[in-house]
Protein backbone atom coordinates (compact mmCIF):
# COMPACT_ATOMS: atom_id res chain seq x y z
CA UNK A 1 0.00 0.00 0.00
CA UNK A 2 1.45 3.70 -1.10
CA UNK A 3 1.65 6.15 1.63
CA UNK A 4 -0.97 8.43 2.81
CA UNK A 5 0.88 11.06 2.09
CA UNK A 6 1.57 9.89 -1.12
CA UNK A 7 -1.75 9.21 -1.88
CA UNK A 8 -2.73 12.78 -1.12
CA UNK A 9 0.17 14.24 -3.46
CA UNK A 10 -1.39 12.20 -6.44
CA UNK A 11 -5.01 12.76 -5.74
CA UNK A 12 -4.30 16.55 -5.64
CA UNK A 13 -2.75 16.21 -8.97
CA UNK A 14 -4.61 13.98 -10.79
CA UNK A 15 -8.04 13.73 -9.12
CA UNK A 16 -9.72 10.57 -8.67
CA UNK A 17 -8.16 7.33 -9.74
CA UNK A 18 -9.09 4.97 -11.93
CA UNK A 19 -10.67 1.88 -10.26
CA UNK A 20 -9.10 -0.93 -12.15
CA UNK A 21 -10.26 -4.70 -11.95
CA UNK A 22 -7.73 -6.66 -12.73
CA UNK A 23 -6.05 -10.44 -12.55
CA UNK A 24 -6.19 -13.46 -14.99
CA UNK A 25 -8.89 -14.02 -17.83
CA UNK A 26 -11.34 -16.15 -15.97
CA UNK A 27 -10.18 -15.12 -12.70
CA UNK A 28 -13.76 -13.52 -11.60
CA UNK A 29 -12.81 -9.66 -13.17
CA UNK A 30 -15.97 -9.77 -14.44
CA UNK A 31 -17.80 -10.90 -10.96
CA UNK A 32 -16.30 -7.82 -9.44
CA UNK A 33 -17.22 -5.18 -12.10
CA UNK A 34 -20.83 -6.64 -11.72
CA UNK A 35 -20.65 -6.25 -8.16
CA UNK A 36 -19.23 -2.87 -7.88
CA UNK A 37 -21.38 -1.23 -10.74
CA UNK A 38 -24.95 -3.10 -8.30
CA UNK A 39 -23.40 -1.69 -6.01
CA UNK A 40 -23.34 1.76 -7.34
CA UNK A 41 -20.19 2.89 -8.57
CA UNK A 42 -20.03 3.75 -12.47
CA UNK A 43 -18.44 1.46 -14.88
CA UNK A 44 -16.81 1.71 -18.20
CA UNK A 45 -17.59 -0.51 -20.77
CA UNK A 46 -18.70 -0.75 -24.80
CA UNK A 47 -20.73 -3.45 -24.64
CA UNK A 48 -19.34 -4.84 -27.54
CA UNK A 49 -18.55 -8.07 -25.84
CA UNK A 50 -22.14 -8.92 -25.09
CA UNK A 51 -23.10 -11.68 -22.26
CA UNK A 52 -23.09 -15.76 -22.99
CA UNK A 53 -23.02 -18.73 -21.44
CA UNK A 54 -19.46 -18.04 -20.42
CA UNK A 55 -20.70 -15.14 -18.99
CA UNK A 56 -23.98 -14.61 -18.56
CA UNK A 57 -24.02 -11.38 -16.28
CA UNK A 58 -21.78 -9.59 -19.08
CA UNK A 59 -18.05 -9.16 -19.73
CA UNK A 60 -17.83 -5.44 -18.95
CA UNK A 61 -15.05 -5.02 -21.63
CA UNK A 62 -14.16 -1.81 -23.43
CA UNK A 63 -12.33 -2.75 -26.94
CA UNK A 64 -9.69 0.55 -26.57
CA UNK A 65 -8.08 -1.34 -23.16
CA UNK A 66 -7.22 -4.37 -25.29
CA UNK A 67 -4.81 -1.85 -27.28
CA UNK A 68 -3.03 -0.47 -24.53
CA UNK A 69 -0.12 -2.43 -25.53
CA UNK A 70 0.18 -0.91 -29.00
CA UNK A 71 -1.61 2.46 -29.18
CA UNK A 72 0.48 5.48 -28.48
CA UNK A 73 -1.92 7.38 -27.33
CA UNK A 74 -3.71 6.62 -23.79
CA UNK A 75 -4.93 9.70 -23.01
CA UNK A 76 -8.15 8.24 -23.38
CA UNK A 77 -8.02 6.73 -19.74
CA UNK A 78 -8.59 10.44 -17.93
CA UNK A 79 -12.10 9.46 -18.53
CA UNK A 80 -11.86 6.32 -16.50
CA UNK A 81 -10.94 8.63 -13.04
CA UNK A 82 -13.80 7.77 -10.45
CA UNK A 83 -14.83 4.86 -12.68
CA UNK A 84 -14.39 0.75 -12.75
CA UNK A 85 -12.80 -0.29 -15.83
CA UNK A 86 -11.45 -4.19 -16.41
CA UNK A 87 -8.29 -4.50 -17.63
CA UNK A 88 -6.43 -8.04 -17.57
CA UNK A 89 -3.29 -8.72 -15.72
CA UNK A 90 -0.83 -8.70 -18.69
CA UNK A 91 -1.92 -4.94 -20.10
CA UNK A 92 -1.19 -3.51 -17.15
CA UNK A 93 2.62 -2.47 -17.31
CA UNK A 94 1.09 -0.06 -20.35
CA UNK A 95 -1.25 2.21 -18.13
CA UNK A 96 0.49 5.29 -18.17
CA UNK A 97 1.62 7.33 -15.12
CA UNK A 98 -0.48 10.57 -15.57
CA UNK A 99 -3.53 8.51 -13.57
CA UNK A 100 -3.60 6.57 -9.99
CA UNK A 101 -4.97 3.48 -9.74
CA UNK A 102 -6.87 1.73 -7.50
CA UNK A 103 -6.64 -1.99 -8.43
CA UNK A 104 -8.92 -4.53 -7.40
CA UNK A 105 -6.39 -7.83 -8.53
CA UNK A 106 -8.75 -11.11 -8.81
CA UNK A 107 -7.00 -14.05 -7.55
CA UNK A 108 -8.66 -17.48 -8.66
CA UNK A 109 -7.21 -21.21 -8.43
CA UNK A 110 -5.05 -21.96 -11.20
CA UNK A 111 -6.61 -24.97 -11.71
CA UNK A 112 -9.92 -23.44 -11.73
CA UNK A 113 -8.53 -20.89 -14.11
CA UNK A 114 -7.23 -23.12 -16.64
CA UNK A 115 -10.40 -25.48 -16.95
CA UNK A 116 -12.55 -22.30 -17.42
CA UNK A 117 -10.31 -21.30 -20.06
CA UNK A 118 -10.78 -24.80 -21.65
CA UNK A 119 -14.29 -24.69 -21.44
CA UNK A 120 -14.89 -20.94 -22.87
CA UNK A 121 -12.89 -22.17 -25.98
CA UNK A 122 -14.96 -25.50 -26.24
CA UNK A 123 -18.07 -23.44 -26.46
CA UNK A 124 -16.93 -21.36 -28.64
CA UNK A 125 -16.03 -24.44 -31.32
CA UNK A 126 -12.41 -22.68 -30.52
CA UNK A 127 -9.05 -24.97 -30.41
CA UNK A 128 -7.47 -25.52 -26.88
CA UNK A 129 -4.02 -25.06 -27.94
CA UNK A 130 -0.97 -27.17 -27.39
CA UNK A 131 0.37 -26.04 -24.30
CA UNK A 132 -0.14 -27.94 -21.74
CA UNK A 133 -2.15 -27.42 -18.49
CA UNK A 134 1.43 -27.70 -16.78
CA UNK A 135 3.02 -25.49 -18.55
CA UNK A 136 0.50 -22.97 -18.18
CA UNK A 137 0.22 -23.26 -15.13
CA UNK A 138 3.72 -22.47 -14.49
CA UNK A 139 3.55 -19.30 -16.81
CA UNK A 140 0.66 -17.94 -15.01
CA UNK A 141 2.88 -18.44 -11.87
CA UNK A 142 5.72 -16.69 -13.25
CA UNK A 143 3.33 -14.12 -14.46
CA UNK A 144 1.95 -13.11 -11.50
CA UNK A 145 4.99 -12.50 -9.43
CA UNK A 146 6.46 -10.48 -12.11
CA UNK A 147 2.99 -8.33 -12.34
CA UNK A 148 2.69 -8.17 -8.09
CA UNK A 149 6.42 -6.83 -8.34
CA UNK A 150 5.63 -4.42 -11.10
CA UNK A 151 2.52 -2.94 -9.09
CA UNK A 152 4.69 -2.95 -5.58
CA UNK A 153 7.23 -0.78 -7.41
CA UNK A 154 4.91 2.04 -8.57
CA UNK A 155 3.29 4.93 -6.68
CA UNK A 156 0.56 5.33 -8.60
CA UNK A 157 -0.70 1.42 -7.95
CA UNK A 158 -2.15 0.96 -4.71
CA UNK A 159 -3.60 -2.60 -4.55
CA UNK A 160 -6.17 -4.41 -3.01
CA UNK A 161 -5.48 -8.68 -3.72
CA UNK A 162 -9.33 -10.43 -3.53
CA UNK A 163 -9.64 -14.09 -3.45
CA UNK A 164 -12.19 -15.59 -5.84
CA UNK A 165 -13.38 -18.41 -3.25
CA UNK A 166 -13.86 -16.02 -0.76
CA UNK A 167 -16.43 -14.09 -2.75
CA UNK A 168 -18.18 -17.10 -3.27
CA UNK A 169 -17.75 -17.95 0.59
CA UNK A 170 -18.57 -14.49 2.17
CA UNK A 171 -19.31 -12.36 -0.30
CA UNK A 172 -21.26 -9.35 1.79
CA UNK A 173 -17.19 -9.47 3.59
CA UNK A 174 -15.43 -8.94 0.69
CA UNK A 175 -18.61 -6.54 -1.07
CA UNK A 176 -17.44 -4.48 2.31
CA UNK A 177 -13.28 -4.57 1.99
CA UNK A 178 -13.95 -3.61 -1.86
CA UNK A 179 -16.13 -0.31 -0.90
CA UNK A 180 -13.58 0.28 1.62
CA UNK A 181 -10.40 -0.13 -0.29
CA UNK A 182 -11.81 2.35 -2.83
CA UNK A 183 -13.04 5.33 -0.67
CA UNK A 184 -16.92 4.91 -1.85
CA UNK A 185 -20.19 4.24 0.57
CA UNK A 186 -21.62 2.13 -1.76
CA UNK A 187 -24.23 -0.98 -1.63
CA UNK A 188 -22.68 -3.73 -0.25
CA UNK A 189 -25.61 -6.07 0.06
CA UNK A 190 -26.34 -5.10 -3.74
CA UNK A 191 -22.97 -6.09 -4.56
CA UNK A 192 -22.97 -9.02 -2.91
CA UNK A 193 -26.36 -9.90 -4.00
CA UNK A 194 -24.40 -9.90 -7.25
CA UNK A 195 -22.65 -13.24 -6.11
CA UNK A 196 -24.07 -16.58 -7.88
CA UNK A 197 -22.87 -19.42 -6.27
CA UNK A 198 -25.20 -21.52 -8.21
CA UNK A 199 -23.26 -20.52 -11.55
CA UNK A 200 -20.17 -21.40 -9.88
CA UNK A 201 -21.33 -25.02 -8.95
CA UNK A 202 -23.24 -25.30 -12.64
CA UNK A 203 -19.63 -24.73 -14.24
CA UNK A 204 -17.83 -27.11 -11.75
């Protein structure tokens, strides 16, 4: 966590941060924009991406953040400042500096992870690929340390790490640490009204 004083510094000069939800694809990113948007806090998205039976509550993407890596220009993301906006693990060593962040990182069982990644692409009619669940797993691992090292490093990161099981297991809890962590009074027993455990045991 960045100082207070810090904190104060870069809110004076920037204004409100952006309220990023981050981690792994299938890691619950989109579970936690759907619970902070119920609970009242705006979100950003195109709706381009439009709900399925992966997802069936929406994916609450916006098609500019999966350019971050390539586009120049990212100037774009001053319109993100008091807002949730999803942004996967791997894109996030090209947000730019001019903003804070509040991050909301998703942290899900690999295993879990990997067979919902499977199953996404089966649906689709999509091919699995020929890595194996091994190796994946062990660039996932690799992954994260180097992105919780990247975030640790930064001033304008301050971090909040959420477990996907414990959502499931006490969700009104973790609805509460989320409002907390990022400075809003909003609706936790909307947001965790947003939590369906019976999807979760329909996948399994």
């Amino acid at each position: 966590m960045i100082s207070r004083a810090t904190r104060v510094y870069r809110r004076l000069r920037f204004g409100e941060p952006v309220v990023v939800i981050s981690g792994l694809p299938r890691s619950g990113t989109s579970m936690a924009m759907n619970m902070l948007e119920r609970g009242g806090l705006e979100v950003l998205t195109d709706g381009l991406r439009v709900a399925d039976e992966s997802n069936p509550n929406g994916y609450y993407e916006v098609e500019r953040v999966k350019r971050l890596n390539t586009d120049e220009d990212r100037s774009w993301l001053t319109e993100a400042r008091g807002k949730a906006i999803k942004i996967i693990s791997v894109l996030l060593t090209y947000l730019p500096d001019s903003n804070d962040y509040t991050v909301i990182f998703m942290h899900r069982s690999l295993e879990e992870v990997i067979k919902s990644q499977n199953a996404m692409l089966a649906q689709r009619g999509e091919p699995i690929g020929t890595t194996s669940d091994e190796e994946l797993r062990s660039l996932y691992e690799k992954h994260l340390k180097q992105v919780k090292s990247f975030l640790g490093a930064r001033p304008f990161f301050d971090v909040l790490d959420v477990e996907y099981a414990q959502v499931l297991a006490a969700p009104r809890d973790e609805a509460a640490r989320m409002s907390q962590f990022i400075g809003r009074d909003l609706n936790v027993d909307r947001m965790a009204a947003a939590v369906d455990r019976q999807l979760y045991r329909r996948r399994r």
